[in-house]
N, C-alpha and C. Protein backbone atom coordinates (compact mmCIF):
# COMPACT_ATOMS: atom_id res chain seq x y z
N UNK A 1 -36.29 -4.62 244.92
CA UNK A 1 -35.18 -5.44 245.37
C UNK A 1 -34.53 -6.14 244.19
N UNK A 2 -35.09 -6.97 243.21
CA UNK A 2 -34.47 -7.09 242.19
C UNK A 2 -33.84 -6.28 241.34
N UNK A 3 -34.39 -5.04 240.98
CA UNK A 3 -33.91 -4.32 240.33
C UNK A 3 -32.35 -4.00 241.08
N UNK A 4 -32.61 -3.82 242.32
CA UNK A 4 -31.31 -3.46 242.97
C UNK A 4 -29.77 -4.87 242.66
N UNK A 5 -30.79 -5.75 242.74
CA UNK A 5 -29.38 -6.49 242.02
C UNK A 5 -29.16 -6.83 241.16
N UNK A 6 -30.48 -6.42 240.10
CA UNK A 6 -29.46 -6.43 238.47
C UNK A 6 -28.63 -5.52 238.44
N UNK A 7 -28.80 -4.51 239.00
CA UNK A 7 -27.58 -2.93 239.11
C UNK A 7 -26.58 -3.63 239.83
N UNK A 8 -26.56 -4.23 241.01
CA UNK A 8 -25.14 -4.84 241.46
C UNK A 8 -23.97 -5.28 240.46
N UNK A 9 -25.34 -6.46 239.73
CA UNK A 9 -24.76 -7.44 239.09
C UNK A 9 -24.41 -6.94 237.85
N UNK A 10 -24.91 -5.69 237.09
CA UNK A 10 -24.55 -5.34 235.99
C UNK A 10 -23.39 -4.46 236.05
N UNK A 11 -23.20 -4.04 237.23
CA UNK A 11 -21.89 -3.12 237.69
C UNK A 11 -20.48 -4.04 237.83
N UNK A 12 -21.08 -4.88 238.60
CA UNK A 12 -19.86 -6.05 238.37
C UNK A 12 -19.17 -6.38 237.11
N UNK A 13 -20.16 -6.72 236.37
CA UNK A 13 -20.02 -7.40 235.30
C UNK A 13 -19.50 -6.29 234.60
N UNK A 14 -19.55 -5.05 234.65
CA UNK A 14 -18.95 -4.07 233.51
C UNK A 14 -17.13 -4.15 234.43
N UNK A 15 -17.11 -3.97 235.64
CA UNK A 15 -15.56 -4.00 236.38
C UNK A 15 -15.00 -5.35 235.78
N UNK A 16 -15.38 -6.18 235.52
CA UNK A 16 -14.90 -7.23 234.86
C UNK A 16 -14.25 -7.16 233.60
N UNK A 17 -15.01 -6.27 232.97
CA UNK A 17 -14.75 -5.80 231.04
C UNK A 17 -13.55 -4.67 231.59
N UNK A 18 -13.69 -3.92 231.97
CA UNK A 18 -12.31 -3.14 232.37
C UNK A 18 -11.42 -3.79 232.46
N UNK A 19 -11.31 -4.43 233.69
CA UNK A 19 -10.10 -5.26 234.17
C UNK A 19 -9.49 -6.26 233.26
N UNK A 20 -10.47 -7.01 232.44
CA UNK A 20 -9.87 -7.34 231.42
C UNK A 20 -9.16 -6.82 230.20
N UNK A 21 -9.56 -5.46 229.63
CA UNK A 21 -8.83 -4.94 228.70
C UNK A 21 -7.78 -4.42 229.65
N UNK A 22 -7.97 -3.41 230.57
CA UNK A 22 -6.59 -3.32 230.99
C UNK A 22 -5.25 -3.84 231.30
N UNK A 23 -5.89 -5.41 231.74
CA UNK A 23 -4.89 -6.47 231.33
C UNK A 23 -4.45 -6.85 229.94
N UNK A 24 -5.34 -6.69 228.81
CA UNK A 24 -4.41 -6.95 227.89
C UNK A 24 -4.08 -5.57 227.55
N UNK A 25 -4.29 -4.46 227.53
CA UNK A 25 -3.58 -3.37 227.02
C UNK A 25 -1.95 -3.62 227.58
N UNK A 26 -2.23 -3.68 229.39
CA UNK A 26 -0.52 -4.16 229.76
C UNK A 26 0.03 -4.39 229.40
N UNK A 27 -0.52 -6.01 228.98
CA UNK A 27 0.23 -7.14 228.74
C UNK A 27 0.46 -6.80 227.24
N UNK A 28 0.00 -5.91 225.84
CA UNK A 28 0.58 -5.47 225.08
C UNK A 28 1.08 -4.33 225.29
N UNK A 29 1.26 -3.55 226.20
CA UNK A 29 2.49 -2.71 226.38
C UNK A 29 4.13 -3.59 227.29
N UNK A 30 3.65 -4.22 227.73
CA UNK A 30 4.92 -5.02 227.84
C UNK A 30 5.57 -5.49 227.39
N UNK A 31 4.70 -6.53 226.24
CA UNK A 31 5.56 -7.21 225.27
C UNK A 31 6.28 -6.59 224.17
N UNK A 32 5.65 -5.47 223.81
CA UNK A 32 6.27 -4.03 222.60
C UNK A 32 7.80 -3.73 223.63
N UNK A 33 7.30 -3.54 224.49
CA UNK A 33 8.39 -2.97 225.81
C UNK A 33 9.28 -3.87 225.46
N UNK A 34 9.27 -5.11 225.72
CA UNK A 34 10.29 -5.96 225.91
C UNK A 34 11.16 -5.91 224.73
N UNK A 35 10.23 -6.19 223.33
CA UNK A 35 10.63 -6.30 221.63
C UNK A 35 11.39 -4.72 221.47
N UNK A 36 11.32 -4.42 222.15
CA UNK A 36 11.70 -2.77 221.83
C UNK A 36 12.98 -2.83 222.41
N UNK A 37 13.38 -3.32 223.79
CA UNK A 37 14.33 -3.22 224.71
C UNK A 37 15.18 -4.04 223.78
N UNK A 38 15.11 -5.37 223.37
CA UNK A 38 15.82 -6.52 222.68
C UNK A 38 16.70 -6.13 221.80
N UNK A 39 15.67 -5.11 220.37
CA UNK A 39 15.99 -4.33 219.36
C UNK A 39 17.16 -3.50 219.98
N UNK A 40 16.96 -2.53 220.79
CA UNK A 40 18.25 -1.11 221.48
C UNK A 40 19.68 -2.01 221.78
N UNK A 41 19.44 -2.98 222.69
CA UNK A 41 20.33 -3.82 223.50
C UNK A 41 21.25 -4.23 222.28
N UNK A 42 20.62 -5.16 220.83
CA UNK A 42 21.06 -5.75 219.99
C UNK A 42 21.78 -4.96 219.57
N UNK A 43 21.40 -3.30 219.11
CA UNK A 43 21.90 -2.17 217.92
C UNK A 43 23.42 -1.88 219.46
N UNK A 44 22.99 -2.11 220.20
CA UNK A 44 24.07 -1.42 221.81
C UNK A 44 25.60 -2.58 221.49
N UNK A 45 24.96 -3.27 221.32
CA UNK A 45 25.73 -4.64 221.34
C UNK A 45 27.25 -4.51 220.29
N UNK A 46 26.19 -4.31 219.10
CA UNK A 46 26.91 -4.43 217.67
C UNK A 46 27.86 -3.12 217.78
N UNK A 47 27.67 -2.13 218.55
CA UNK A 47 28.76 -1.04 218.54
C UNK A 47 29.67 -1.34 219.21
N UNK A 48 29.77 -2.42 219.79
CA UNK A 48 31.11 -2.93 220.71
C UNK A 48 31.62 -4.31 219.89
N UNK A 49 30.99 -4.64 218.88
CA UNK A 49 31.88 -5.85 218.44
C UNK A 49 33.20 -5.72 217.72
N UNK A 50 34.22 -6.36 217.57
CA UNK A 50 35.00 -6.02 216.59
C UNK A 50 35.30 -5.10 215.95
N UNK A 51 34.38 -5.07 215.23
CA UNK A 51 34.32 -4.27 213.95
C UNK A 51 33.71 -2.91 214.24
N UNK A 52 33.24 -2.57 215.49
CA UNK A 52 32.31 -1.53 216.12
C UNK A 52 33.28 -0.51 216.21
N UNK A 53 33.00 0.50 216.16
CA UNK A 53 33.19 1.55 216.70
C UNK A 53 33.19 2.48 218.22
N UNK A 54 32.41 1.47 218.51
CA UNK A 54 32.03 1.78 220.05
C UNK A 54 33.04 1.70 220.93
N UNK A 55 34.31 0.90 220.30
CA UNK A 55 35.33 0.07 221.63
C UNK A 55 36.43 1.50 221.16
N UNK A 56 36.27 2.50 220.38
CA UNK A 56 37.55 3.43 220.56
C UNK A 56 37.07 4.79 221.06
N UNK A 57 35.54 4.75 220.48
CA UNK A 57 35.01 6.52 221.17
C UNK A 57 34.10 6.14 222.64
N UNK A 58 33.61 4.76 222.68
CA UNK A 58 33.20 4.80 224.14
C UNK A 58 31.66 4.50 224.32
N UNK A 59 30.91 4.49 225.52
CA UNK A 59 29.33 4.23 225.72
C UNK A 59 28.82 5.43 225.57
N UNK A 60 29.27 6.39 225.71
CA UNK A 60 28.59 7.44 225.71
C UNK A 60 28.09 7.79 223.92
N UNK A 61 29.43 7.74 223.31
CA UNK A 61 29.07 7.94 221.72
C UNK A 61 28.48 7.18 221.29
N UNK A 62 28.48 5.66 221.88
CA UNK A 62 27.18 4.62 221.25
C UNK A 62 26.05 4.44 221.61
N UNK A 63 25.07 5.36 222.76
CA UNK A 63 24.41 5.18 223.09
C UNK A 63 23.62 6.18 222.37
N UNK A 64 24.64 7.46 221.81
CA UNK A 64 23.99 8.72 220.97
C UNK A 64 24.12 8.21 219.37
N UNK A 65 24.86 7.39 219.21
CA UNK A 65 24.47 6.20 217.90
C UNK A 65 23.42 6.00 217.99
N UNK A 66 22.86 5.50 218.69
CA UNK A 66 21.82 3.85 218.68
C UNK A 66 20.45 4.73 218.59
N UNK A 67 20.79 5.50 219.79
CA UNK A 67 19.48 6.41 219.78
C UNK A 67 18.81 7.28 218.86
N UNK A 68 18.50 7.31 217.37
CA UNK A 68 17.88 8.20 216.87
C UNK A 68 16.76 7.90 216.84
N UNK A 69 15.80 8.64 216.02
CA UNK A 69 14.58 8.56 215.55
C UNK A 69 14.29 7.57 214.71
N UNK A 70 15.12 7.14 213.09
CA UNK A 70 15.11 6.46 212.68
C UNK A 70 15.35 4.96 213.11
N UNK A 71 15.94 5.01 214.28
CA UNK A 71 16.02 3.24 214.62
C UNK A 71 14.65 3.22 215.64
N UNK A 72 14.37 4.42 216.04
CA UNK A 72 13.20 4.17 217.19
C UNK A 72 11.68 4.24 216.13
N UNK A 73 11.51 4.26 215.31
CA UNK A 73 10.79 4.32 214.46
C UNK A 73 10.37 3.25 213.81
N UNK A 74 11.86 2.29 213.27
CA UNK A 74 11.95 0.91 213.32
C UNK A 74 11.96 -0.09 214.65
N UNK A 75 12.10 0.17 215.54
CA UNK A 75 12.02 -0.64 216.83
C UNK A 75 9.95 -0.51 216.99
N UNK A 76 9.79 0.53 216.46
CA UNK A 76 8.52 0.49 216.99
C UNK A 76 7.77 -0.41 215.89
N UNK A 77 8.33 -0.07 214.51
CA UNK A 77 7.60 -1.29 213.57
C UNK A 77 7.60 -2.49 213.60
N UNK A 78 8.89 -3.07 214.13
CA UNK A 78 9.58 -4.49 214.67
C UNK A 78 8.03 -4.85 215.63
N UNK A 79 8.36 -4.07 216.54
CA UNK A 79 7.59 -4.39 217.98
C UNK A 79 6.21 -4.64 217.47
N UNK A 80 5.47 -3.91 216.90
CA UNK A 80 4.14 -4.26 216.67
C UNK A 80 3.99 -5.25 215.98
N UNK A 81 4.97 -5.48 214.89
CA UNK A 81 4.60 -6.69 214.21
C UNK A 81 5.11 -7.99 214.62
N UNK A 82 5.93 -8.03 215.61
CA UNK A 82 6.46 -8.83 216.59
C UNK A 82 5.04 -9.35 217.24
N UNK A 83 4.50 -8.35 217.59
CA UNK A 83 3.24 -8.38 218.71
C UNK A 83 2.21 -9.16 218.38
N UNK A 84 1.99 -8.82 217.05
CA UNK A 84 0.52 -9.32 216.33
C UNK A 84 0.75 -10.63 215.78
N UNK A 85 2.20 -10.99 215.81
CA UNK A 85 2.95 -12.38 215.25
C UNK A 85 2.47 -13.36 216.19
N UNK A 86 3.12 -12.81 217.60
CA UNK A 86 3.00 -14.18 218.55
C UNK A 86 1.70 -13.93 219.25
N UNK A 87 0.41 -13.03 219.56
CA UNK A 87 -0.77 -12.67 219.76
C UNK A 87 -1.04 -14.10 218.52
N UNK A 88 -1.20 -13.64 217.28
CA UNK A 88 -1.56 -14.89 216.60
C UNK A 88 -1.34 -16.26 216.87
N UNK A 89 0.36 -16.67 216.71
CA UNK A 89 0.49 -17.76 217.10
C UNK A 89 -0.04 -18.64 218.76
N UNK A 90 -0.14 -17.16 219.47
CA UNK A 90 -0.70 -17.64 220.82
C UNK A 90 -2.23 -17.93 220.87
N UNK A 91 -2.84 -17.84 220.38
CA UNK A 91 -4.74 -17.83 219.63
C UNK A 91 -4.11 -18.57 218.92
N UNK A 92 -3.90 -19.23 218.07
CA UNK A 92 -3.76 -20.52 217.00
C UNK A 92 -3.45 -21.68 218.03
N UNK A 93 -2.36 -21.68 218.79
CA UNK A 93 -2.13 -23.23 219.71
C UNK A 93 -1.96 -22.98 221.00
């Protein structure tokens, strides 16, 4: 009978360790998500200002702007180090 509920209790206790990393894996795929979305929106933005190009050929040509490899490459460097910035500052205070 004991044995049977250290196995309960050790089963529990491992659904616990899951559920917790899976929450933070989320919760760092969200926040990359978000830092990532910010980055596109910003580069989306700047093709319609003034000085943009975006306001004579249109959304369609600025969305095939914005989108390469090279800015998604940098959105992804942004994002992680975005990530590990406020992860820190959030563990510090």
């Amino acid at each position: 009978m004991l044995a049977k509920g250290l196995l309960v209790l050790l089963n529990q206790s491992d659904q616990g360790v899951d559920t917790a990393i899976k929450k933070n894996v989320l919760r760092a795929v969200i926040e990359v998500g978000f830092i990532i979305f910010l980055f596109y929106s910003n580069l989306l933005m700047g093709e319609f200002e003034r000085s943009g190009i975006g306001q004579k050929r249109g959304m369609v040509w600025a969305i095939g702007d914005v989108f390469t490899a090279a800015n998604f490459e940098i959105a992804m460097i942004a994002a992680f180090i975005g990530y590990i910035l406020f992860e820190s500052l959030r563990k510090r205070f």
